[in-house]
C-alpha atoms as a PDB file:
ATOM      1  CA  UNK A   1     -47.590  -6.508  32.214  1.00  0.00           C
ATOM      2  CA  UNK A   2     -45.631  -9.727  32.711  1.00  0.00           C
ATOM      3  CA  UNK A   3     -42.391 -10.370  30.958  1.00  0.00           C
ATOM      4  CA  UNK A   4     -43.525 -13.050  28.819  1.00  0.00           C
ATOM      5  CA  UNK A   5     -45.987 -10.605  26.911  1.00  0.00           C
ATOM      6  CA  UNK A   6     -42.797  -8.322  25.906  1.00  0.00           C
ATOM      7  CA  UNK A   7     -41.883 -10.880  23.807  1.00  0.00           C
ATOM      8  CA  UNK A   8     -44.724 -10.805  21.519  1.00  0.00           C
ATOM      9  CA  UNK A   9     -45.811  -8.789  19.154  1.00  0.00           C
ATOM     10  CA  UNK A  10     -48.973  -8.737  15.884  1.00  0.00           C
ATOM     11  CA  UNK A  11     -49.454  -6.492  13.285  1.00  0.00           C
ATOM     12  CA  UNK A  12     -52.552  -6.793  11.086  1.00  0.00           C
ATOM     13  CA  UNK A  13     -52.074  -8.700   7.395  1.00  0.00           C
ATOM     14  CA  UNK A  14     -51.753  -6.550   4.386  1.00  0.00           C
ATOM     15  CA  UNK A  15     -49.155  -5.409   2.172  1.00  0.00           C
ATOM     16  CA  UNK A  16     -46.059  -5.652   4.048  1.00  0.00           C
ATOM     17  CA  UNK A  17     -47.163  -8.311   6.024  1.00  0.00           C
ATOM     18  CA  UNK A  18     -44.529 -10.978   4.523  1.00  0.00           C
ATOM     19  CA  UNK A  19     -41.774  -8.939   5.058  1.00  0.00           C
ATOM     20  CA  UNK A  20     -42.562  -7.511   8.486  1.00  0.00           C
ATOM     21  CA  UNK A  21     -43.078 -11.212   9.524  1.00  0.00           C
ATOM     22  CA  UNK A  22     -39.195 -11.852   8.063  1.00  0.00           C
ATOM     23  CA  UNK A  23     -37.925  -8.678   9.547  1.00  0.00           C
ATOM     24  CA  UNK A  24     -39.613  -9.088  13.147  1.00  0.00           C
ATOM     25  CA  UNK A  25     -39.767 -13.009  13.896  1.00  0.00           C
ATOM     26  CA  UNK A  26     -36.338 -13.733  14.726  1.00  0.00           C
ATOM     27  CA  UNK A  27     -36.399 -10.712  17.355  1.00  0.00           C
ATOM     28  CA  UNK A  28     -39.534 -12.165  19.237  1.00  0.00           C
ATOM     29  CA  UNK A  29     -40.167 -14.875  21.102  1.00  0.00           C
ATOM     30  CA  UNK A  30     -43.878 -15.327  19.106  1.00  0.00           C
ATOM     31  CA  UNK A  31     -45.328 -13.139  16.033  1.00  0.00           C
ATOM     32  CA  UNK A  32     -48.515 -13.152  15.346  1.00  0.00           C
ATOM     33  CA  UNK A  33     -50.013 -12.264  12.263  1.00  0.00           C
ATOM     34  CA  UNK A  34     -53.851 -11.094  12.707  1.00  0.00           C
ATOM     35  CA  UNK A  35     -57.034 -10.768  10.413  1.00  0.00           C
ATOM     36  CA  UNK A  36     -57.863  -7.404  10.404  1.00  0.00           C
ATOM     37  CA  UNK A  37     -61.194  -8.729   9.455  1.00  0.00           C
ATOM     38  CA  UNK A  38     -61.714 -10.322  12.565  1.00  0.00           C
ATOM     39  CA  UNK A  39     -60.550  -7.520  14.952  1.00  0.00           C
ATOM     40  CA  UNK A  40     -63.428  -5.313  16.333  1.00  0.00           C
ATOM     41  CA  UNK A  41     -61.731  -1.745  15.937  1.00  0.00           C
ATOM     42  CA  UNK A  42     -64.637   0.132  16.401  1.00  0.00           C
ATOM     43  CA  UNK A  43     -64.870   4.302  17.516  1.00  0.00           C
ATOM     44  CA  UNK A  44     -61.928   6.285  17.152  1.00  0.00           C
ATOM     45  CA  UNK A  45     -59.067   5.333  14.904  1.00  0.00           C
ATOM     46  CA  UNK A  46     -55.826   6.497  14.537  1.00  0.00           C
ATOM     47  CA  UNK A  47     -52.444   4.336  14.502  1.00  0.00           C
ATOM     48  CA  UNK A  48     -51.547   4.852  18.021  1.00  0.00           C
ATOM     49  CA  UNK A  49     -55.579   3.793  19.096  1.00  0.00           C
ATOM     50  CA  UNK A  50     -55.308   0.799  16.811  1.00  0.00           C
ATOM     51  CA  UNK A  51     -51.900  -0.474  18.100  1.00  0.00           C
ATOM     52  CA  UNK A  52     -53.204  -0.249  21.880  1.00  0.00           C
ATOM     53  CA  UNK A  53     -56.548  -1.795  21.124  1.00  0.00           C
ATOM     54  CA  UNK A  54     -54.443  -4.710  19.095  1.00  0.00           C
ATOM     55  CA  UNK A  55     -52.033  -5.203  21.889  1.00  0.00           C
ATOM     56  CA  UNK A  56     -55.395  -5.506  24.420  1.00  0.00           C
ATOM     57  CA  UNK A  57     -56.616  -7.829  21.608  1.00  0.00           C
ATOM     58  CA  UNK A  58     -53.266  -9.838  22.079  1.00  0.00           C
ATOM     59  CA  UNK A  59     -53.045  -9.789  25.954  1.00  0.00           C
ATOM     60  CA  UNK A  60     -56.769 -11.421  25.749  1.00  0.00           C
ATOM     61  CA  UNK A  61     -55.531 -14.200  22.913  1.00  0.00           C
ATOM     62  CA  UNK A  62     -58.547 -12.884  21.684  1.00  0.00           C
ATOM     63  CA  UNK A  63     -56.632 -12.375  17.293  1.00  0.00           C
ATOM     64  CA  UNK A  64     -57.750 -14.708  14.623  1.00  0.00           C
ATOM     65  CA  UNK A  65     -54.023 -15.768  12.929  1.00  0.00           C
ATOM     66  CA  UNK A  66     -53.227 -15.669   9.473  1.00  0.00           C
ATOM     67  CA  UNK A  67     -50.823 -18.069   8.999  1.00  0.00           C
ATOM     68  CA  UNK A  68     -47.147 -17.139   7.874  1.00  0.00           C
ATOM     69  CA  UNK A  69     -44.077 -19.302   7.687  1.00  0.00           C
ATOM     70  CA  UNK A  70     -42.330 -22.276   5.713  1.00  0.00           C
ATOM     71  CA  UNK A  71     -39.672 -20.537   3.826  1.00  0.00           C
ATOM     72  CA  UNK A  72     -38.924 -23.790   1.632  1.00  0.00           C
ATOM     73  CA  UNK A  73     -42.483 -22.770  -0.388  1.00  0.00           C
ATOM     74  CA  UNK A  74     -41.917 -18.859  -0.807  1.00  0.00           C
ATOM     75  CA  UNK A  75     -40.764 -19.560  -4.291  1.00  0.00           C
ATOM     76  CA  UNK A  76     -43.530 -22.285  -5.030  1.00  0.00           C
ATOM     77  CA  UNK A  77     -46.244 -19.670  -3.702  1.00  0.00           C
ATOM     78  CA  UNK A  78     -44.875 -16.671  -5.678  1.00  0.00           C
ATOM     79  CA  UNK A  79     -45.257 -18.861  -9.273  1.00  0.00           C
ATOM     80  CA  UNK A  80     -48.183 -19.850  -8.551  1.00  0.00           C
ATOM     81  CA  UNK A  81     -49.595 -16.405  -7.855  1.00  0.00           C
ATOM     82  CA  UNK A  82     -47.612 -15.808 -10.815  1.00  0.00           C
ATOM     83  CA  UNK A  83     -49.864 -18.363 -12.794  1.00  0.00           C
ATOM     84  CA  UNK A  84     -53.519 -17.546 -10.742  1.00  0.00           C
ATOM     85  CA  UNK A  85     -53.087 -14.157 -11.979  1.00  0.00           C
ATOM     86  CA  UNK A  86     -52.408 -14.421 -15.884  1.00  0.00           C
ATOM     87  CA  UNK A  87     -54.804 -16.830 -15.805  1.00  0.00           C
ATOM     88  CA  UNK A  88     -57.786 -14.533 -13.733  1.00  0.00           C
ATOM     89  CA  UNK A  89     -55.678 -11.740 -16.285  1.00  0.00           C
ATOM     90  CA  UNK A  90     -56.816 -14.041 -19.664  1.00  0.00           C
ATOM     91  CA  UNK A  91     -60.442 -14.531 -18.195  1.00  0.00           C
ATOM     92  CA  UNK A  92     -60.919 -11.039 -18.004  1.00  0.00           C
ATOM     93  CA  UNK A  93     -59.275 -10.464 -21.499  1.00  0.00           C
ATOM     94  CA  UNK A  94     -62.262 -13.006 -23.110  1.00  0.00           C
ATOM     95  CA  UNK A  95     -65.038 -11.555 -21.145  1.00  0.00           C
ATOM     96  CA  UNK A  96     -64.490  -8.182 -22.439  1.00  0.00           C
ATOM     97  CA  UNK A  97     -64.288  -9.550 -25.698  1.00  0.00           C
ATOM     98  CA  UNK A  98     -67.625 -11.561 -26.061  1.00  0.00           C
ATOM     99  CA  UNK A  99     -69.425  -8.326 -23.887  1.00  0.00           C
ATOM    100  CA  UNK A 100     -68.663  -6.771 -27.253  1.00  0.00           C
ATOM    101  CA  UNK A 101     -70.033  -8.725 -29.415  1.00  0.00           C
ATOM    102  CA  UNK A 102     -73.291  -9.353 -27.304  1.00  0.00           C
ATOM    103  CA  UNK A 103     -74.055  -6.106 -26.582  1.00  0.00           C
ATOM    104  CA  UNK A 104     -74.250  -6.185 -30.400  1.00  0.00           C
ATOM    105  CA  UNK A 105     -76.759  -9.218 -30.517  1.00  0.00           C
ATOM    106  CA  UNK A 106     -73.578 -11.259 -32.318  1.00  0.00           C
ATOM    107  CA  UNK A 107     -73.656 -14.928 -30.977  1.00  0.00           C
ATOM    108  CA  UNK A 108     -70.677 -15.709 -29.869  1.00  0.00           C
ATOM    109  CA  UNK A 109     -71.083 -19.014 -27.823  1.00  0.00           C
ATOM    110  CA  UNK A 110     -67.780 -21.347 -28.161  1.00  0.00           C
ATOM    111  CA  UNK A 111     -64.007 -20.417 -28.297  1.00  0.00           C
ATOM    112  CA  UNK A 112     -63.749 -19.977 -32.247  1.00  0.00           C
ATOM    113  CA  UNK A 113     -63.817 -16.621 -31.346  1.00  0.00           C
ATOM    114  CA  UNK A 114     -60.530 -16.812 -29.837  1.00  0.00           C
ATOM    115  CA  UNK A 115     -58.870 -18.711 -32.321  1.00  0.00           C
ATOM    116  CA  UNK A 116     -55.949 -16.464 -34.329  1.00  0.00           C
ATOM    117  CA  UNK A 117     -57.094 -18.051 -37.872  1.00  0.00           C
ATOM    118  CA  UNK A 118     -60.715 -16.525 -37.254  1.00  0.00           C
ATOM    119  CA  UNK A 119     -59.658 -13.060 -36.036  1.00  0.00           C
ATOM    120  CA  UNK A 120     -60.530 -11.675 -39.282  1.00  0.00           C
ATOM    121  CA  UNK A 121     -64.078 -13.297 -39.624  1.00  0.00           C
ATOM    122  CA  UNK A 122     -65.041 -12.141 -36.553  1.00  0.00           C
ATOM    123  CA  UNK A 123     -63.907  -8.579 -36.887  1.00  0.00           C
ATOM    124  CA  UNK A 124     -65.948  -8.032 -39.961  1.00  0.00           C
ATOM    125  CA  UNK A 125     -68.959  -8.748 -38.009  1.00  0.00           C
ATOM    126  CA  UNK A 126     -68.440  -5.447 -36.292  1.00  0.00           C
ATOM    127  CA  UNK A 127     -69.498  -2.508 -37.832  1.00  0.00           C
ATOM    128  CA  UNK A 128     -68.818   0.092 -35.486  1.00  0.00           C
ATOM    129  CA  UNK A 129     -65.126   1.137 -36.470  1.00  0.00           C
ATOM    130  CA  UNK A 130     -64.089   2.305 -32.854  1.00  0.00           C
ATOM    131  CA  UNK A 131     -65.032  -1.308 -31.321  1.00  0.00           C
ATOM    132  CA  UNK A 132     -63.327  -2.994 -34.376  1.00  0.00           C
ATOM    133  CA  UNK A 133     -60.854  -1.432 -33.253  1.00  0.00           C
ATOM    134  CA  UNK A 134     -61.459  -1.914 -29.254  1.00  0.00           C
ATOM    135  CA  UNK A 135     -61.663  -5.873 -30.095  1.00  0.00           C
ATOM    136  CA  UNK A 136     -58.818  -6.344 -32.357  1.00  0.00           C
ATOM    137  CA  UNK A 137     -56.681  -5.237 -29.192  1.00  0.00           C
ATOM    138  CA  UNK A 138     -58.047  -7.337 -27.102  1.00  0.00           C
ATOM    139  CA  UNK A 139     -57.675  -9.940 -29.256  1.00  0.00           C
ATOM    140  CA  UNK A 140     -53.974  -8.985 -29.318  1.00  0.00           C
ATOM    141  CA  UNK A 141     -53.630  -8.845 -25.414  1.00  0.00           C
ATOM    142  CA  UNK A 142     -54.871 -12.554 -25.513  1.00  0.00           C
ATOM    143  CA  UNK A 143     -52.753 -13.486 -28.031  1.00  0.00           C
ATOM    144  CA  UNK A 144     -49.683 -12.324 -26.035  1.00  0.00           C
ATOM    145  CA  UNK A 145     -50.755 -13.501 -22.428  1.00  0.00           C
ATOM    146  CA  UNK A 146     -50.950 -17.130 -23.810  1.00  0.00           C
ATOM    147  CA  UNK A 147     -47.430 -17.468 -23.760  1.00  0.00           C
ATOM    148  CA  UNK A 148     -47.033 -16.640 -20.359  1.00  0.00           C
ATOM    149  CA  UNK A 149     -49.705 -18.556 -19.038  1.00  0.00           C
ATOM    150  CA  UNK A 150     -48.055 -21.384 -20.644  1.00  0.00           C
ATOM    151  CA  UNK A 151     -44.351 -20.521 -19.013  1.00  0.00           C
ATOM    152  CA  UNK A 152     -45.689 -19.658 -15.957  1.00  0.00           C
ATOM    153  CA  UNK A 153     -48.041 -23.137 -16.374  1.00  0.00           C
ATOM    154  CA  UNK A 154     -44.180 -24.712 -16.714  1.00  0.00           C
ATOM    155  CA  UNK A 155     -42.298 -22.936 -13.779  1.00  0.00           C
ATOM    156  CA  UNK A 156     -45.019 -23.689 -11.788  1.00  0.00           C
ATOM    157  CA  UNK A 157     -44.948 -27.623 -11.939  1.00  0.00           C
ATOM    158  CA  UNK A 158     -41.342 -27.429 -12.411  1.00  0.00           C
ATOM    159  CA  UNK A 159     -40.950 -26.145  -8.807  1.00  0.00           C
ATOM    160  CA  UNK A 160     -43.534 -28.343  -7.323  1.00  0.00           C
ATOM    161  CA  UNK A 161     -41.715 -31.392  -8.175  1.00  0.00           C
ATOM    162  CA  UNK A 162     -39.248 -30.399  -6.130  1.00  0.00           C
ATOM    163  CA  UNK A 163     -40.915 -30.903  -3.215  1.00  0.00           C
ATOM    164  CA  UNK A 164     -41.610 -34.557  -1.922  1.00  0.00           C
ATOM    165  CA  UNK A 165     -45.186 -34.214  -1.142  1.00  0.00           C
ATOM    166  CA  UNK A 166     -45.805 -33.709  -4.815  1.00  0.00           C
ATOM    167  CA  UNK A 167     -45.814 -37.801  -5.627  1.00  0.00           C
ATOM    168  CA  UNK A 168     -48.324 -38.202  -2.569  1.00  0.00           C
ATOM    169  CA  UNK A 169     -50.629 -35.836  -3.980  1.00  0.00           C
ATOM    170  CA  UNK A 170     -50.308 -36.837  -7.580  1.00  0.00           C
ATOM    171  CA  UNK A 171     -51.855 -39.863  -6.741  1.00  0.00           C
ATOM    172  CA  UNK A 172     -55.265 -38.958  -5.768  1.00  0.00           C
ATOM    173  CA  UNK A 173     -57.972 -38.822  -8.577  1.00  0.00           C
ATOM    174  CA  UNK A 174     -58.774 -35.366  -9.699  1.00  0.00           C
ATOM    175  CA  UNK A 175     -55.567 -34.034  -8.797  1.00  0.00           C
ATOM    176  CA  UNK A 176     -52.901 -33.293 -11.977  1.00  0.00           C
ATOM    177  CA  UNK A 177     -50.166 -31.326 -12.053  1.00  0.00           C
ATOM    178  CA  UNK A 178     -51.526 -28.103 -11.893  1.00  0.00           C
ATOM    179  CA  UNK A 179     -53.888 -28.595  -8.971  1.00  0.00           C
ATOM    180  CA  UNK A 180     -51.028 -29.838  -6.860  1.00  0.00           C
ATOM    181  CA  UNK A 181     -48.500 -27.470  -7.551  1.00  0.00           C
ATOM    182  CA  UNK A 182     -51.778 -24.486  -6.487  1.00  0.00           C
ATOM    183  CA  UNK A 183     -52.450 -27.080  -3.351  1.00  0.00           C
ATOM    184  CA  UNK A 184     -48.599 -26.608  -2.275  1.00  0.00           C
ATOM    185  CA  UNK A 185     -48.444 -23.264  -2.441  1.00  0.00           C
ATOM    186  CA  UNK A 186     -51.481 -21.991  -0.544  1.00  0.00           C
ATOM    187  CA  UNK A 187     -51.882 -24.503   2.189  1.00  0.00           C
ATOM    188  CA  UNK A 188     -47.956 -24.880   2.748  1.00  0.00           C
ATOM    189  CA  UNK A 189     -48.092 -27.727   5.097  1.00  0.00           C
ATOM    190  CA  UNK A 190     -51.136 -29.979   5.981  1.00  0.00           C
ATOM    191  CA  UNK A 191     -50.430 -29.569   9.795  1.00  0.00           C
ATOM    192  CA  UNK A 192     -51.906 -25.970  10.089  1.00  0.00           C
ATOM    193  CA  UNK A 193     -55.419 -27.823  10.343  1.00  0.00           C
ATOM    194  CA  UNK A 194     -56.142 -30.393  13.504  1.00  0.00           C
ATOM    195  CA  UNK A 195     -58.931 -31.643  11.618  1.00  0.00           C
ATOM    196  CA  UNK A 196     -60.517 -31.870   8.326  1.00  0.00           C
ATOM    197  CA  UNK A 197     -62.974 -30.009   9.367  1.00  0.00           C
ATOM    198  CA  UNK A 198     -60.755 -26.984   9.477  1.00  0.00           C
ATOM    199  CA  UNK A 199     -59.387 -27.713   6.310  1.00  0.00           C
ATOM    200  CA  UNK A 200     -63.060 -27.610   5.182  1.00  0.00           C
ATOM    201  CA  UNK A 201     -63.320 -24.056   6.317  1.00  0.00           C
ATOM    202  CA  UNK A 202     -60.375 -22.725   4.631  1.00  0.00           C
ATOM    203  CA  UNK A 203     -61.061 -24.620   1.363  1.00  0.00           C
ATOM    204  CA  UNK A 204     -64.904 -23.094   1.991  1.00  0.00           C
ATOM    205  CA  UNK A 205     -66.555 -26.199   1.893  1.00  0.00           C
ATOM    206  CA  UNK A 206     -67.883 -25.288   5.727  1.00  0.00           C
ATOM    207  CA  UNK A 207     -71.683 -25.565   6.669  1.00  0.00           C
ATOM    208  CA  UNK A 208     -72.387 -22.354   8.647  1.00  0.00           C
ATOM    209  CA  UNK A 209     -75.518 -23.430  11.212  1.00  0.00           C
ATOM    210  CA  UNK A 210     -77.311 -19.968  13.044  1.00  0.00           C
ATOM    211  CA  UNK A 211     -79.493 -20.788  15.790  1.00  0.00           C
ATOM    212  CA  UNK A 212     -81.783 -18.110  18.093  1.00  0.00           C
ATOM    213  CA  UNK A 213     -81.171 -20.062  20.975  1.00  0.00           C
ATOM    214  CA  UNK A 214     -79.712 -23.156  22.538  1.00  0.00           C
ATOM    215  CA  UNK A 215     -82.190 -23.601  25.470  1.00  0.00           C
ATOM    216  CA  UNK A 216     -86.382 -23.348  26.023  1.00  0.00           C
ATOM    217  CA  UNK A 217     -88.001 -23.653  29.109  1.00  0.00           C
ATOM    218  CA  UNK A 218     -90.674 -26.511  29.061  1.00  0.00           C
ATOM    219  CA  UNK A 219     -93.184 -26.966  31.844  1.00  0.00           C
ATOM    220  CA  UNK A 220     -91.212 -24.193  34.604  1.00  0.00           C
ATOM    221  CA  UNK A 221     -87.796 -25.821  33.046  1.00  0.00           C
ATOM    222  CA  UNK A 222     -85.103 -24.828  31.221  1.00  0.00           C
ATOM    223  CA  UNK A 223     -84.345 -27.703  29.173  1.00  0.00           C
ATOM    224  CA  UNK A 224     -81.960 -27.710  25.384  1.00  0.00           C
ATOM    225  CA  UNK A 225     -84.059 -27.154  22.804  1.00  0.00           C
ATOM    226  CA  UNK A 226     -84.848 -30.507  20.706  1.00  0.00           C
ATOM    227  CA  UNK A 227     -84.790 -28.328  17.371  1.00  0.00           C
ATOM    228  CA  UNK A 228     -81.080 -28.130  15.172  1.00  0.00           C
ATOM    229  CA  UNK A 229     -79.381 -24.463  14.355  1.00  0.00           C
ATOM    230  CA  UNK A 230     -80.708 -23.939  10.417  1.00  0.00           C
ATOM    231  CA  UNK A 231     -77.623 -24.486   7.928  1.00  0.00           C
ATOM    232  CA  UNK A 232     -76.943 -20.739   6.377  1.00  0.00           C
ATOM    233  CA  UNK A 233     -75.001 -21.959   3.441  1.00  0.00           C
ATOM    234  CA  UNK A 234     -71.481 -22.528   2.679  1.00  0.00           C
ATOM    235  CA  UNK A 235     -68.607 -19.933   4.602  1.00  0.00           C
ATOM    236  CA  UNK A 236     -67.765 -17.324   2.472  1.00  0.00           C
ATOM    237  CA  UNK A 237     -64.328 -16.285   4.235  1.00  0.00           C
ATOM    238  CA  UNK A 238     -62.119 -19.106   2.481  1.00  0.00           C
ATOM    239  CA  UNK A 239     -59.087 -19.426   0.042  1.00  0.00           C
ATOM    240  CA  UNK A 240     -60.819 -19.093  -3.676  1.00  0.00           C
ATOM    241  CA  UNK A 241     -57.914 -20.555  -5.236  1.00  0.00           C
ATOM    242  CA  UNK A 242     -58.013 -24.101  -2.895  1.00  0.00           C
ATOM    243  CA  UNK A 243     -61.704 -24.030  -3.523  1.00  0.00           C
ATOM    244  CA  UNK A 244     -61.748 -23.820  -7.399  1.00  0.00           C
ATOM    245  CA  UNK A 245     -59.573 -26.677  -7.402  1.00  0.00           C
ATOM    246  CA  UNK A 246     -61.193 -29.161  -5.085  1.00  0.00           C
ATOM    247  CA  UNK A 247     -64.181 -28.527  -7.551  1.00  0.00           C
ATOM    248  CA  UNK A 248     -62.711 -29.033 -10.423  1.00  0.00           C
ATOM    249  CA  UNK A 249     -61.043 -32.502  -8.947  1.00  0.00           C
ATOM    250  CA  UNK A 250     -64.356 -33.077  -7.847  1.00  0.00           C
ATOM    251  CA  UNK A 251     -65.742 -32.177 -11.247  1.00  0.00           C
ATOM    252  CA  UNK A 252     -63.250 -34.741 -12.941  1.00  0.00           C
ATOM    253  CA  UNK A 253     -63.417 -37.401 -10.562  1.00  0.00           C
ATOM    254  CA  UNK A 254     -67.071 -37.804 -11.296  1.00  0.00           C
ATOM    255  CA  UNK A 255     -66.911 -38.665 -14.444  1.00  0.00           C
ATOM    256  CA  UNK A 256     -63.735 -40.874 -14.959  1.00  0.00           C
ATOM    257  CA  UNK A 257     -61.172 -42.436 -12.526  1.00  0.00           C
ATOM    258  CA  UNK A 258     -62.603 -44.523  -8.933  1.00  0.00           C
ATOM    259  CA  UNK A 259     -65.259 -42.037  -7.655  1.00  0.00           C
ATOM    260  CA  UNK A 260     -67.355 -42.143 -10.251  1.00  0.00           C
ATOM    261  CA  UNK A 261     -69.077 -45.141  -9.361  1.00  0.00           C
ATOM    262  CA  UNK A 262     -69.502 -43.125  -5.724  1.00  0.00           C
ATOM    263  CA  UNK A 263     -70.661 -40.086  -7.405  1.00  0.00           C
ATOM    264  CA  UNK A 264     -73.137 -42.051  -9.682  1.00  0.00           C
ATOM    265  CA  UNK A 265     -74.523 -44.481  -6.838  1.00  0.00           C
ATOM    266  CA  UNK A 266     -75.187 -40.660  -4.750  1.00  0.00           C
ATOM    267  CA  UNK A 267     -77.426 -39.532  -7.661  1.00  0.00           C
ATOM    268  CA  UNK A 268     -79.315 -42.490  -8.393  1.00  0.00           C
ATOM    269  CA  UNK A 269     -80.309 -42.385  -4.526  1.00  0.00           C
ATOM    270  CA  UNK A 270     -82.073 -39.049  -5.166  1.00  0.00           C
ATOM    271  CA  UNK A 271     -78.559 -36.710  -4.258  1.00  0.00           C
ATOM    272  CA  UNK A 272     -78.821 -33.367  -6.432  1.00  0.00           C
ATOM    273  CA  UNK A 273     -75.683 -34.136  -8.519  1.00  0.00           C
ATOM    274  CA  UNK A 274     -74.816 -30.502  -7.374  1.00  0.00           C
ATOM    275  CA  UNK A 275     -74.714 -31.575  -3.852  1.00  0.00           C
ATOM    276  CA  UNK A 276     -73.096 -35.438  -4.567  1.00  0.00           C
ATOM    277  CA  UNK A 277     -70.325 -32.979  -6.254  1.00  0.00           C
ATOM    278  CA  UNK A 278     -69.850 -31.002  -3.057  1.00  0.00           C
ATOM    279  CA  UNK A 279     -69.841 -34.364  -1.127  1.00  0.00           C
ATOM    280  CA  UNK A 280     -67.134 -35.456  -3.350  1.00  0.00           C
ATOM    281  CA  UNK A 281     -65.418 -31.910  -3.217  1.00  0.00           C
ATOM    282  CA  UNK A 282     -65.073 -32.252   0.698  1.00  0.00           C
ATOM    283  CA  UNK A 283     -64.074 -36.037   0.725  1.00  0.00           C
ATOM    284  CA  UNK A 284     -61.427 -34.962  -1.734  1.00  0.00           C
ATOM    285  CA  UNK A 285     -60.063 -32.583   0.259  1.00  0.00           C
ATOM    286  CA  UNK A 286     -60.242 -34.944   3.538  1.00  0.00           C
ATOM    287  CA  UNK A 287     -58.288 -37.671   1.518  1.00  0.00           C
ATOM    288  CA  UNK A 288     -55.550 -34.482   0.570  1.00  0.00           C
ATOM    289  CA  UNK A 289     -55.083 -33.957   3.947  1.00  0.00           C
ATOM    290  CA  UNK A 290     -54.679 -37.022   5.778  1.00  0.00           C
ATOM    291  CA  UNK A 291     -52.615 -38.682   2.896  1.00  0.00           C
ATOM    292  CA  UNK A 292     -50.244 -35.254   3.670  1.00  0.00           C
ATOM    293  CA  UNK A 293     -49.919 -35.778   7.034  1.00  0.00           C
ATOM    294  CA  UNK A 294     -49.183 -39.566   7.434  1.00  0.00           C
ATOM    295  CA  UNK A 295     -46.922 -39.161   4.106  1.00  0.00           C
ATOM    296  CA  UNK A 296     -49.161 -42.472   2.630  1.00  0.00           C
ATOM    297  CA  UNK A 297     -49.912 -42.894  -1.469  1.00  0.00           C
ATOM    298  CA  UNK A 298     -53.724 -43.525  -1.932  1.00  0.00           C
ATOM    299  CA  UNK A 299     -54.897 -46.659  -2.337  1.00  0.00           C
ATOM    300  CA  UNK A 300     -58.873 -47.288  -3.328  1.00  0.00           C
ATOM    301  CA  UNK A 301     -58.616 -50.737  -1.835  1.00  0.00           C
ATOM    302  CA  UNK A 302     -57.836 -49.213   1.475  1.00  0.00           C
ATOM    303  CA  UNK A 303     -60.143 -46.425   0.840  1.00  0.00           C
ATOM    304  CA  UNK A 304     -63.088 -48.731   0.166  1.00  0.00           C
ATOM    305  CA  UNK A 305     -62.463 -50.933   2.811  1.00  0.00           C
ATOM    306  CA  UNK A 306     -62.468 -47.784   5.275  1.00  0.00           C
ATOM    307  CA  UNK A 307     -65.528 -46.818   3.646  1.00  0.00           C
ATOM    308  CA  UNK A 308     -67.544 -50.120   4.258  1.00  0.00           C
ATOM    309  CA  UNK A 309     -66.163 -50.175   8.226  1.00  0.00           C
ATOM    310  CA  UNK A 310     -67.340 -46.520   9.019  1.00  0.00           C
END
């Protein structure tokens, strides 16, 4: 093995994975961080097995990275896991609630139900003691996760305005506060991704196409085949997070702000609104990027003049 490959070294993502990479990087020359996801372990497996059959892996350049690095956003990316997790925390908290109630036949559409001043209504429209009992502590755990969501909500924003791509972001309808603070924090910097493209995949806005076969013979020869790979859907390896927000800046860009006469025009030409949304989803997230890289503000006159050229 030459010397160059004694200076590198992986280890698979997982728990320890952010603090291995802190421990280990300054020692090697290049540390890469691999999806175990992606590796083909298969047979045997024991830890001395596995860390052969990832060095091989290495040696080949054959790892799919995870990418690890830009210390200036640690703190933004631990708030706002911080915040995505009360907030996935409080969702849970109301699901369980209303399952109670349904699997009572109690209608319970709305967020009344919720509401502190109509805890007692609601209660009395349970009969059974035990889940009176089961949904006036739930109705407590919501109460008392509210005021975190709300200080994490605050920390959050507080530390992305530090950071100077905040006022670039700001800028582009759909995007408030909240959605660029979550933006910061999981993509880091906008030059992991060469392309939009990429940054498609990640935010799982991706086409995956599936062919048979790229070639037919015709007549004795073997010519490409005329016919397209069928689209499969959207990826389904992505970054939730990145993906709930583009759709909901998608979601409020249609309907106020300068894309909704795009989104509109896309609908009355026979687009399924659900697919003019994903259109608008993806050239959201294309506008995020590139404004992040070239450190520009948006501008719709630019951004309809581009439009009309391409």
């Amino acid at each position: 093995m030459s010397h160059y490959y004694w200076h590198r070294g992986t280890f698979e993502e997982g728990t320890y994975a952010n603090w291995l990479y802190d421990v280990i990087h300054p020692h090697v020359a290049k540390l890469l961080v691999c999806d175990p996801r992606k590796n083909k372990l298969d047979g045997n497996k024991t830890d001395k097995i596995d860390a052969r059959r990832l060095a091989e892996l290495l040696r080949l350049n054959a790892l799919k990275a995870v990418y690890h690095g830009q210390d200036s956003t640690r703190a933004l990316k631990e708030l706002a896991r911080s915040y995505v997790s009360l907030q996935q925390d409080s969702t849970r908290v109301m699901n369980r609630l209303k399952a109670i109630f349904r699997g009572r036949g109690i209608p319970c559409r709305g967020t009344s139900i919720y509401l502190p001043d109509n805890r007692k209504e609601w209660l009395e429209k349970l009969k059974d003691n035990g889940a009176q009992l089961r949904a006036e502590r739930l109705l407590e755990q919501l109460e008392s996760l509210a005021p975190l969501c709300l200080e994490a909500e605050r920390d959050l924003v507080r530390e992305s305005r530090k950071h100077q791509s905040y006022k670039i972001l700001k800028g582009i309808p759909g995007l408030g506060p909240i959605r660029v603070a979550l933006i910061q924090a999981f993509v880091a910097t906008p030059h992991r991704f060469r392309n939009k493209r990429q940054f498609w995949t990640y935010a799982g806005f991706s086409v995956i196409r599936r062919g048979s076969a790229e070639y037919e013979i015709t007549q004795g020869e073997l010519k490409r085949a005329k016919r397209k790979p069928l689209p499969r859907g959207l990826n389904n390896n992505y970054n939730r997070v990145l993906k709930n927000v583009f759709k909901g800046a998608a979601l409020t860009a249609a309907y106020r702000g300068p894309f909704k006469k795009l989104f509109d025009e896309r609908v009355a030409h026979g687009t399924a609104p659900n697919l003019a949304l994903l259109t608008l989803a993806r050239k959201i997230a294309s506008i995020t990027l590139a404004l992040w890289k070239k450190g520009e503000r948006f501008d719709i006159k630019r951004h309809r003049l581009s439009e009309q050229t391409t």
